[in-house]
PDB file of N, CA and C in Angstrom:
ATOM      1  N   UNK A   1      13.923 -35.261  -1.893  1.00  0.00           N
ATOM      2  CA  UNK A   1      14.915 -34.230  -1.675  1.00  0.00           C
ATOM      3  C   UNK A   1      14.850 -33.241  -2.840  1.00  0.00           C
ATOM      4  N   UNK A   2      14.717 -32.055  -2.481  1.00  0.00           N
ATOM      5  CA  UNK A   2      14.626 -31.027  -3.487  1.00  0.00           C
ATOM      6  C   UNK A   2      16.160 -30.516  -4.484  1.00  0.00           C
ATOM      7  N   UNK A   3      16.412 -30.872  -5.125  1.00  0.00           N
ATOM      8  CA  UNK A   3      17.543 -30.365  -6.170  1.00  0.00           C
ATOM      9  C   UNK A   3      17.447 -29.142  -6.838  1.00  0.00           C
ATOM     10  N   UNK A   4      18.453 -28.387  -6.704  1.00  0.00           N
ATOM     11  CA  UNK A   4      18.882 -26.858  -7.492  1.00  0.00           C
ATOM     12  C   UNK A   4      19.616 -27.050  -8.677  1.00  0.00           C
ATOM     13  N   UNK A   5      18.672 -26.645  -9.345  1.00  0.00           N
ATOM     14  CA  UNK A   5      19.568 -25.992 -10.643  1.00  0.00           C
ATOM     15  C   UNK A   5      20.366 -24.354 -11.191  1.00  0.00           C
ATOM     16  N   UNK A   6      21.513 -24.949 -11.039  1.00  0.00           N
ATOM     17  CA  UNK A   6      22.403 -23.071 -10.751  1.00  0.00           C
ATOM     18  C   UNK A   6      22.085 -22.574 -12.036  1.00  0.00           C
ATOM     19  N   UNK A   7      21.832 -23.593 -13.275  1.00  0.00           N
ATOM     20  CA  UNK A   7      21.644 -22.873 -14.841  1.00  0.00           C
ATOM     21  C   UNK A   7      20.319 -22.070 -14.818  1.00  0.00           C
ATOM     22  N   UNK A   8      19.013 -22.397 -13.614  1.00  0.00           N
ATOM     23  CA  UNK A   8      18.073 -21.265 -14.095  1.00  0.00           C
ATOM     24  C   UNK A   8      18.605 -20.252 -13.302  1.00  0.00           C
ATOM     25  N   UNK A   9      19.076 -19.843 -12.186  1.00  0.00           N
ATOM     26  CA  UNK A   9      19.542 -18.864 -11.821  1.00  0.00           C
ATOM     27  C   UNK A   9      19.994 -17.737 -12.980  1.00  0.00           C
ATOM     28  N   UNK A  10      21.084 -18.385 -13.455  1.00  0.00           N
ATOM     29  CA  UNK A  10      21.615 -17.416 -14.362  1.00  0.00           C
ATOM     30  C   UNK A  10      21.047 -17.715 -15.475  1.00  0.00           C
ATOM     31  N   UNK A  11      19.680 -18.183 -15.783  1.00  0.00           N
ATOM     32  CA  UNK A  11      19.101 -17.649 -16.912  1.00  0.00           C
ATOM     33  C   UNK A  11      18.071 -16.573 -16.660  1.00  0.00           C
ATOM     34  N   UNK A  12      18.060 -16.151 -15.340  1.00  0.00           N
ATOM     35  CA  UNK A  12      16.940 -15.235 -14.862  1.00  0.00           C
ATOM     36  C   UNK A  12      17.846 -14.094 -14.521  1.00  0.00           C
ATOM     37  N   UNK A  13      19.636 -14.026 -14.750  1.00  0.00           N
ATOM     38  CA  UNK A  13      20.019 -13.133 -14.503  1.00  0.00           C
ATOM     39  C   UNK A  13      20.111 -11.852 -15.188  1.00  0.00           C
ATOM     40  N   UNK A  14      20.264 -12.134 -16.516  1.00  0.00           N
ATOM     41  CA  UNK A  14      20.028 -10.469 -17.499  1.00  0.00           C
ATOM     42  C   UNK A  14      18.451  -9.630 -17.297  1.00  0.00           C
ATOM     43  N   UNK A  15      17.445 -10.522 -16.560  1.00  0.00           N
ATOM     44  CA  UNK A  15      16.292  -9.909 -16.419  1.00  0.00           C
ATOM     45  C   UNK A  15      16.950  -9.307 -14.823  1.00  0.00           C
ATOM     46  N   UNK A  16      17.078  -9.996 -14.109  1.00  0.00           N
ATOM     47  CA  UNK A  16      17.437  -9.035 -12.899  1.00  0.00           C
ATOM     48  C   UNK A  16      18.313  -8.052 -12.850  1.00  0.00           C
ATOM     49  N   UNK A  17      19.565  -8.285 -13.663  1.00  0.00           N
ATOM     50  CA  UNK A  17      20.117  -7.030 -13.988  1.00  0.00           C
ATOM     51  C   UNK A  17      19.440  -5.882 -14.676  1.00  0.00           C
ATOM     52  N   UNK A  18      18.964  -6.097 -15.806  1.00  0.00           N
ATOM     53  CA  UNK A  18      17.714  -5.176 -16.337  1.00  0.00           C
ATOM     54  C   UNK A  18      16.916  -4.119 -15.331  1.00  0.00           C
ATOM     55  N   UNK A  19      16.307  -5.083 -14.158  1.00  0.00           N
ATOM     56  CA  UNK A  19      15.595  -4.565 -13.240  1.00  0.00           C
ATOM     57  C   UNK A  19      16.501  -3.682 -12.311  1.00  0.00           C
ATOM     58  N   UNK A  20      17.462  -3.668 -12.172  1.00  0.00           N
ATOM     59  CA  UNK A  20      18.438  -3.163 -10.899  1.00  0.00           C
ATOM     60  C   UNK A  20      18.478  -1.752 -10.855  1.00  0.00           C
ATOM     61  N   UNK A  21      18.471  -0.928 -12.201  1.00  0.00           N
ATOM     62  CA  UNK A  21      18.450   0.783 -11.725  1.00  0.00           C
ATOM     63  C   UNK A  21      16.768   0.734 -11.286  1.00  0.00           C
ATOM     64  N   UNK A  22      15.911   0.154 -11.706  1.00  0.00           N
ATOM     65  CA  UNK A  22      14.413   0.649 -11.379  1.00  0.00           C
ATOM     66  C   UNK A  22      14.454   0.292  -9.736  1.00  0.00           C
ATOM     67  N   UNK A  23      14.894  -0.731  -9.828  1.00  0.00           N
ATOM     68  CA  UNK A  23      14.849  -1.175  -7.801  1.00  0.00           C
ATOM     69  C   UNK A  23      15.874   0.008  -6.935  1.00  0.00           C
ATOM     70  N   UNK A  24      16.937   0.349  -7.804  1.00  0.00           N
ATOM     71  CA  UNK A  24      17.873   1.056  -6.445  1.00  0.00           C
ATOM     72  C   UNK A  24      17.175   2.508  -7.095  1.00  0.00           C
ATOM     73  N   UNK A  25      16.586   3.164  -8.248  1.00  0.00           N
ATOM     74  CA  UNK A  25      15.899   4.654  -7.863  1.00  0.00           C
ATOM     75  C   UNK A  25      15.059   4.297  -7.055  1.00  0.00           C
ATOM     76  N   UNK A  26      14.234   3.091  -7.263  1.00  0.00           N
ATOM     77  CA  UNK A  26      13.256   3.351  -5.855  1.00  0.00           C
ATOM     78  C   UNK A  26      13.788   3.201  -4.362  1.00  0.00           C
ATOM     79  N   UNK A  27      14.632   2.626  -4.410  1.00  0.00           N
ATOM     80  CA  UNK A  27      15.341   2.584  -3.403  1.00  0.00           C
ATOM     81  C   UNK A  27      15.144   3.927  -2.521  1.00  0.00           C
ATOM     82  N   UNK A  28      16.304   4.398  -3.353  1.00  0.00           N
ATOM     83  CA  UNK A  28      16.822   5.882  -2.818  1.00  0.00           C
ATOM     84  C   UNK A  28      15.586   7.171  -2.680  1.00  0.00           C
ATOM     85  N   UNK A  29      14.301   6.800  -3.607  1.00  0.00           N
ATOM     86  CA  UNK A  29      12.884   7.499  -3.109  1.00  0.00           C
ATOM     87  C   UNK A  29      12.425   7.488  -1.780  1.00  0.00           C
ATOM     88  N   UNK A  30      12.554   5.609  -2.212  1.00  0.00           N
ATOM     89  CA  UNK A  30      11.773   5.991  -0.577  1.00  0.00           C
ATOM     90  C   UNK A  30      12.886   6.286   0.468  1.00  0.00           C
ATOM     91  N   UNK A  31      13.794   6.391   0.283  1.00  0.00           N
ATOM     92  CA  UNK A  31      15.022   6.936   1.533  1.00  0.00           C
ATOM     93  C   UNK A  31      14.871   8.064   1.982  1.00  0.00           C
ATOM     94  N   UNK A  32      14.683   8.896   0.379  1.00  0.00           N
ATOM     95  CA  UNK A  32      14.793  10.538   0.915  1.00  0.00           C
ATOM     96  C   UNK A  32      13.166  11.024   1.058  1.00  0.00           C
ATOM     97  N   UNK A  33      12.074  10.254   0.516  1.00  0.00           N
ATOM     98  CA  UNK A  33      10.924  10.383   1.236  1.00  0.00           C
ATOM     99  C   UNK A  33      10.988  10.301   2.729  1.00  0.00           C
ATOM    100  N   UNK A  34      11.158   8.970   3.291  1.00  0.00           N
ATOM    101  CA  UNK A  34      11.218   8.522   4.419  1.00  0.00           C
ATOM    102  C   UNK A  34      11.980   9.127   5.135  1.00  0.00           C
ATOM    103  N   UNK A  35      13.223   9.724   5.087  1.00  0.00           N
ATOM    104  CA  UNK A  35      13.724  10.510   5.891  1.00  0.00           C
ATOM    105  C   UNK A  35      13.255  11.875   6.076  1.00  0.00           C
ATOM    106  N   UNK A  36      12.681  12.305   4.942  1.00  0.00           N
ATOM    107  CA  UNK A  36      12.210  13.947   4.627  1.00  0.00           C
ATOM    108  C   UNK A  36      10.610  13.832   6.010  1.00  0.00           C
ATOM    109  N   UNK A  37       9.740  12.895   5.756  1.00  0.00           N
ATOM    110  CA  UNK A  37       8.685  12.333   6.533  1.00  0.00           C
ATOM    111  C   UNK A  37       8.858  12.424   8.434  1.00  0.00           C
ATOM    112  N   UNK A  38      10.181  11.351   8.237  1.00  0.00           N
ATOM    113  CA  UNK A  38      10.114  11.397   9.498  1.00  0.00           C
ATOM    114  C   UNK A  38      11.149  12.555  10.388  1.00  0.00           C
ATOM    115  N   UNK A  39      11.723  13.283   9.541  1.00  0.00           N
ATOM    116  CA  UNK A  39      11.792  14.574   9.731  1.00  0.00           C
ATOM    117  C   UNK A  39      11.236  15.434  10.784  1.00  0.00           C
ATOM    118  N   UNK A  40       9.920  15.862   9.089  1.00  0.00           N
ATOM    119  CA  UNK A  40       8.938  16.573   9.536  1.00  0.00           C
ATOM    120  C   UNK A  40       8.307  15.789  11.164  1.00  0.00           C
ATOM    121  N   UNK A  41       8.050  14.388  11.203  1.00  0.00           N
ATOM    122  CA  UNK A  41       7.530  13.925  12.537  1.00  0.00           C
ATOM    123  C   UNK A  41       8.199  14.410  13.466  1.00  0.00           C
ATOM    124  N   UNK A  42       9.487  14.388  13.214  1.00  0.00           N
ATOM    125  CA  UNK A  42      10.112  14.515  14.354  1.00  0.00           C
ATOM    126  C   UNK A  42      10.303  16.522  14.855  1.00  0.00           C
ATOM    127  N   UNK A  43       9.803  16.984  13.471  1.00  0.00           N
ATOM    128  CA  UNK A  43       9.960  18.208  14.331  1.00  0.00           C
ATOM    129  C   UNK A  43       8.791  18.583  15.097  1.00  0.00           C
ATOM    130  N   UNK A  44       7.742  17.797  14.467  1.00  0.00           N
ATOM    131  CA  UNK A  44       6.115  17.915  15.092  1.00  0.00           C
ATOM    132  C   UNK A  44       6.261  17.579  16.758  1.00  0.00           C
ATOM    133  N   UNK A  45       6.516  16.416  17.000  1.00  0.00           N
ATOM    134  CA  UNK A  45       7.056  15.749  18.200  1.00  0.00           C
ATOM    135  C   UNK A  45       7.488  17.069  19.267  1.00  0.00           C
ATOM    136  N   UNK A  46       8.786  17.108  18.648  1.00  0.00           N
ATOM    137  CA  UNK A  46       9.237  18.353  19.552  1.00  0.00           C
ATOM    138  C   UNK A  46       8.982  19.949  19.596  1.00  0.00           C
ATOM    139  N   UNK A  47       7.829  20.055  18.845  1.00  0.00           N
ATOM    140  CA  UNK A  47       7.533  21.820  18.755  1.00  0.00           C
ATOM    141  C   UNK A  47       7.016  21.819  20.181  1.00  0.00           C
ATOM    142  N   UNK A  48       6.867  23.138  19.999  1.00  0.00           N
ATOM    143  CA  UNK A  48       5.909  23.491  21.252  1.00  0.00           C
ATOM    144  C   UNK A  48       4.122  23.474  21.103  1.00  0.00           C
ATOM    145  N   UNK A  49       3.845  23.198  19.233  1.00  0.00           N
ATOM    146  CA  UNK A  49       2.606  23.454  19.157  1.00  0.00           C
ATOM    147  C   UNK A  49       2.653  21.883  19.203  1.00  0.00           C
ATOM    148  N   UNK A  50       1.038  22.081  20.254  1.00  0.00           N
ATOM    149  CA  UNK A  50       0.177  21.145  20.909  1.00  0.00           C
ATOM    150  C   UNK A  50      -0.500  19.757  19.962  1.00  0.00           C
ATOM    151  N   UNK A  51      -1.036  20.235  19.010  1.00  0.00           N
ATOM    152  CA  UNK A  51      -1.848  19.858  18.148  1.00  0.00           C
ATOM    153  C   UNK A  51      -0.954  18.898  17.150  1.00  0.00           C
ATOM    154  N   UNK A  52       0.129  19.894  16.495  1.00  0.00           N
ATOM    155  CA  UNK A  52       1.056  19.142  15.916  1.00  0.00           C
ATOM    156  C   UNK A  52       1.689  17.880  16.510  1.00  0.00           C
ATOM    157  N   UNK A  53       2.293  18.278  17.745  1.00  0.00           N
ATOM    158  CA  UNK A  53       3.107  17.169  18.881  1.00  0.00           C
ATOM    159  C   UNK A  53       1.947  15.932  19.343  1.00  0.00           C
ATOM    160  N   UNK A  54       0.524  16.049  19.301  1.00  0.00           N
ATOM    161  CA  UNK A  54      -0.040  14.755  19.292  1.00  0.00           C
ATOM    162  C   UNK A  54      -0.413  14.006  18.392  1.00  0.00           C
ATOM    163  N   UNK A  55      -0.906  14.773  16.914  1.00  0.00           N
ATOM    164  CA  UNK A  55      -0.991  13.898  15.870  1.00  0.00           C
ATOM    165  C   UNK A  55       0.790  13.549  15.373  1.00  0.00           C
ATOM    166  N   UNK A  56       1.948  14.070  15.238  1.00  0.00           N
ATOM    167  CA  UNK A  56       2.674  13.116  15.668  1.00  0.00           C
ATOM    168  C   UNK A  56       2.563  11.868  16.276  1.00  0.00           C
ATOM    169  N   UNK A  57       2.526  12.085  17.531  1.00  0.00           N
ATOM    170  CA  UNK A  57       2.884  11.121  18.128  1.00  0.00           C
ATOM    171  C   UNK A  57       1.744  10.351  18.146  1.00  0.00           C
ATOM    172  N   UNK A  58       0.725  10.433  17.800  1.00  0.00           N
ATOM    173  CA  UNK A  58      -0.836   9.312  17.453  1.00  0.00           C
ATOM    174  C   UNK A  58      -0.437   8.705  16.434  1.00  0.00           C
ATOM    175  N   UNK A  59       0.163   9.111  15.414  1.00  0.00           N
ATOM    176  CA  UNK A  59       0.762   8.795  14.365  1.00  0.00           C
ATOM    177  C   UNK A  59       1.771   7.426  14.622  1.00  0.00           C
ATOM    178  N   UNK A  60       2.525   8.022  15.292  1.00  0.00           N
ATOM    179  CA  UNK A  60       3.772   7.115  15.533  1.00  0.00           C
ATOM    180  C   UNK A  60       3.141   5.803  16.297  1.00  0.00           C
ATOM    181  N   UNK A  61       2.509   6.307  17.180  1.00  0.00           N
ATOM    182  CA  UNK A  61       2.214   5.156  18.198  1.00  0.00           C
ATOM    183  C   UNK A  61       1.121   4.225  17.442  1.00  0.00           C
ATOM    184  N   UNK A  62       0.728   4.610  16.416  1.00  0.00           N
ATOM    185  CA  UNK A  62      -0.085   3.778  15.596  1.00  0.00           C
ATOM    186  C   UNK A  62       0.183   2.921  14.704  1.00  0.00           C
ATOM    187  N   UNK A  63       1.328   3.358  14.458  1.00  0.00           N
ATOM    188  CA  UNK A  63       2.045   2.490  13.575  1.00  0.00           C
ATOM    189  C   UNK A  63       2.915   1.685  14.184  1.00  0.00           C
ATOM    190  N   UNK A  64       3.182   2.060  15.224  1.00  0.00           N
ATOM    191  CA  UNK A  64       4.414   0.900  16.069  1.00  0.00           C
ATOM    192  C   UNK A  64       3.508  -0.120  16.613  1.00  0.00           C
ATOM    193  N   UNK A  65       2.274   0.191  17.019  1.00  0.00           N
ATOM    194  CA  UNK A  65       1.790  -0.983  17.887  1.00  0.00           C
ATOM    195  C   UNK A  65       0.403  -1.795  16.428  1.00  0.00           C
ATOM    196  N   UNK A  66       0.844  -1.753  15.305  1.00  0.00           N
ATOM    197  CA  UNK A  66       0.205  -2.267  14.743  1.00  0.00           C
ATOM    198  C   UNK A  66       1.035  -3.092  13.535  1.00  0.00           C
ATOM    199  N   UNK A  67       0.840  -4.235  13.130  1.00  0.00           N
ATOM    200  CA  UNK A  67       1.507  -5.415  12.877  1.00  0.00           C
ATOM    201  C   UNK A  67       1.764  -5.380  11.410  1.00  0.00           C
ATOM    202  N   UNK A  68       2.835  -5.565  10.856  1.00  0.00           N
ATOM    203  CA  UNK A  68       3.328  -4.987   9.083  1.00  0.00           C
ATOM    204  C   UNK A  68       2.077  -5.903   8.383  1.00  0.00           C
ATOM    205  N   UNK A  69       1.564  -6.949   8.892  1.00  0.00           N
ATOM    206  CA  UNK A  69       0.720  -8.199   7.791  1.00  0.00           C
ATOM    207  C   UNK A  69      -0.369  -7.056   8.243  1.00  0.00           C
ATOM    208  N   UNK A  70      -0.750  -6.220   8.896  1.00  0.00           N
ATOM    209  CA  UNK A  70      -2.010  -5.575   9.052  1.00  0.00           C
ATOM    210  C   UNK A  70      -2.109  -4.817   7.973  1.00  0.00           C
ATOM    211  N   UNK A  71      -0.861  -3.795   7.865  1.00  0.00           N
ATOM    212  CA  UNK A  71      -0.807  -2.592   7.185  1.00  0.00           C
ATOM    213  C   UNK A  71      -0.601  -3.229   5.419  1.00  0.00           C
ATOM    214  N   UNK A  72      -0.323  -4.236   5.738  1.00  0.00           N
ATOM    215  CA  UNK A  72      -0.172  -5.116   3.804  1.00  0.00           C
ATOM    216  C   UNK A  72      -1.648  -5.344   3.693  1.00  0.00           C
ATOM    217  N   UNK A  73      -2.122  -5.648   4.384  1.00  0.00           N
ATOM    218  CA  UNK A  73      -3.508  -6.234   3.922  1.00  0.00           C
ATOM    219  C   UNK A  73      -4.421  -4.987   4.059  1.00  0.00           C
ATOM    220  N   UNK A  74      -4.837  -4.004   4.625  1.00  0.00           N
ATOM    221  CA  UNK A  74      -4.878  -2.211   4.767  1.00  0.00           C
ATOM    222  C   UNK A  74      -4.353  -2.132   3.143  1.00  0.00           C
ATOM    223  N   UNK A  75      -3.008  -2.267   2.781  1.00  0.00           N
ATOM    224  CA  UNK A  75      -3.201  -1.808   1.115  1.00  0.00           C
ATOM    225  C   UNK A  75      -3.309  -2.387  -0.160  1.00  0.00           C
ATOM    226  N   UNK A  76      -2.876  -3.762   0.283  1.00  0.00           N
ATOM    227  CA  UNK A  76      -3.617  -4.420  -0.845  1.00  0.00           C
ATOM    228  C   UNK A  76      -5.274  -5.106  -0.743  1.00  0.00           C
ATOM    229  N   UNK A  77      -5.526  -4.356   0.406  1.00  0.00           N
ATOM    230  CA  UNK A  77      -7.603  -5.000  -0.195  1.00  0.00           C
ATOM    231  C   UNK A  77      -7.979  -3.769   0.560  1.00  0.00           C
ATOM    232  N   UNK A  78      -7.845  -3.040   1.284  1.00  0.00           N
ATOM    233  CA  UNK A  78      -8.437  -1.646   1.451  1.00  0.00           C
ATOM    234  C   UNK A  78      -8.543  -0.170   0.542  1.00  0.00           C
ATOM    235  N   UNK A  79      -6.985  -0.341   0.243  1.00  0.00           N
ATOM    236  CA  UNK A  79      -7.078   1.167  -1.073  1.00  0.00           C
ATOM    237  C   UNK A  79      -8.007   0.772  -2.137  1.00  0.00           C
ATOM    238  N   UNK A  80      -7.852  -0.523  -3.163  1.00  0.00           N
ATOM    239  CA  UNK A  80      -8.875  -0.445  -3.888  1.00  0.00           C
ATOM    240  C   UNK A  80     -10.514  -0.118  -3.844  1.00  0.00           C
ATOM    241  N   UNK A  81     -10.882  -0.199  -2.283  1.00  0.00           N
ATOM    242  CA  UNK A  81     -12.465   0.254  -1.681  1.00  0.00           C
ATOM    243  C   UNK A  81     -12.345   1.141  -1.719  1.00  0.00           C
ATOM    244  N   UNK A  82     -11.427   2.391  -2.123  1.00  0.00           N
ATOM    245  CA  UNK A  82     -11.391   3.677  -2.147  1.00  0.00           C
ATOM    246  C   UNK A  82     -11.235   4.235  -3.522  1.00  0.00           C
ATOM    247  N   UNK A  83     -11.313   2.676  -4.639  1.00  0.00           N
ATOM    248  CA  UNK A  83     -10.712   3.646  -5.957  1.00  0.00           C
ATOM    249  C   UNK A  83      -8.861   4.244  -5.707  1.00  0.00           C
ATOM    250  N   UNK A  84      -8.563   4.284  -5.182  1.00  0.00           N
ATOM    251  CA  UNK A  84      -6.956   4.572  -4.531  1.00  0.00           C
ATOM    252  C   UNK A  84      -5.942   4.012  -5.677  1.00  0.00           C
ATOM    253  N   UNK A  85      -6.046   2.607  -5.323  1.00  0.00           N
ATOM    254  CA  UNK A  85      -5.065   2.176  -6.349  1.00  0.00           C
ATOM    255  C   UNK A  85      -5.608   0.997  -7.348  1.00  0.00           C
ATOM    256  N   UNK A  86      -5.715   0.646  -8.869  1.00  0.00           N
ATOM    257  CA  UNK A  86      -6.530  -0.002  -9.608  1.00  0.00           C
ATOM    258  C   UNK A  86      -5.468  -0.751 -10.040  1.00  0.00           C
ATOM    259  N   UNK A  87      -5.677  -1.948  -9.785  1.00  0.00           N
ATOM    260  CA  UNK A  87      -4.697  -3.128 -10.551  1.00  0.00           C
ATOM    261  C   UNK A  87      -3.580  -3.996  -9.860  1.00  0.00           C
ATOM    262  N   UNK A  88      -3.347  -4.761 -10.349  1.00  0.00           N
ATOM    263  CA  UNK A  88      -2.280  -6.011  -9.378  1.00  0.00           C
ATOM    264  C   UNK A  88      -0.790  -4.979  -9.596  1.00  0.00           C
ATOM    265  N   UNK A  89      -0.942  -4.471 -10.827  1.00  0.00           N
ATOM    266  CA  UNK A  89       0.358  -3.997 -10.981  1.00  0.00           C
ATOM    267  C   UNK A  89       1.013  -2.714  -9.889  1.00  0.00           C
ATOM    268  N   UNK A  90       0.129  -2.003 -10.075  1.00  0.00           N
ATOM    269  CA  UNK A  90       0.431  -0.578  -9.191  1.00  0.00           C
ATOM    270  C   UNK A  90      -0.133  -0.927  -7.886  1.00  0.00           C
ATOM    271  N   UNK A  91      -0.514  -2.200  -7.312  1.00  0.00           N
ATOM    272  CA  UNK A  91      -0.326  -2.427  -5.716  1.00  0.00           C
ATOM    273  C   UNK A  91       0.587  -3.017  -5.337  1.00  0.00           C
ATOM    274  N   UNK A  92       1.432  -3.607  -6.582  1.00  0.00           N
ATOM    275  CA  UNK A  92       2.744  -3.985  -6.263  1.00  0.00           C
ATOM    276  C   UNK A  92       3.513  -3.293  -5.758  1.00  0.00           C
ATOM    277  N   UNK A  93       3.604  -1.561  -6.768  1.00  0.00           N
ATOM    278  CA  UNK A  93       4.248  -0.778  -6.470  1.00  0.00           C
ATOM    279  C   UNK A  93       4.391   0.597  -4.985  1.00  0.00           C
ATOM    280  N   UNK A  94       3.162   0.300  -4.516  1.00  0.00           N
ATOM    281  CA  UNK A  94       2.519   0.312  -3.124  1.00  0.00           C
ATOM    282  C   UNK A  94       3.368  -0.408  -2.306  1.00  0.00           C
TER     283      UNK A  94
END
């Protein structure tokens, strides 16, 4: 039977507090990225230009019908074949 100890918890807590403004600015990046993004998709979608309204939506439909363990493994062992991103650290941040 596996037993918890509540004392390492809160000895790992001044490091997680530490960490908490770096996690919620990124937070709020990728929010107003991600909303600014799918935005723009969404005005592509509905223009009247042609070109725009299908890479939209090739876009979209590419990403919906393809599986999150795909797109993790796409950036942590594909970007580095591109030079893209160098190191364990900054594919974390990926």
């Amino acid at each position: 039977m596996v037993s918890y100890d509540i004392s390492k918890v809160w000895s790992f807590l001044p490091t997680l507090v530490q960490a908490l403004p770096a996690t919620l600015a990124l937070m709020v990046l990728t929010t107003l990225l991600g909303s600014a993004f799918g935005l723009v998709l969404t005005w592509a979608q509905v223009s009247e230009e042609k070109v725009g309204a299908g890479l939209a939506k090739g876009y979209i439909f590419t990403l919906r019908c393809t599986p999150p363990i795909v797109l993790l493994f796409l950036v942590f062992y594909g970007l580095p074949q591109f030079k893209l991103v160098v190191g364990s650290r900054y594919r974390s941040l990926v």
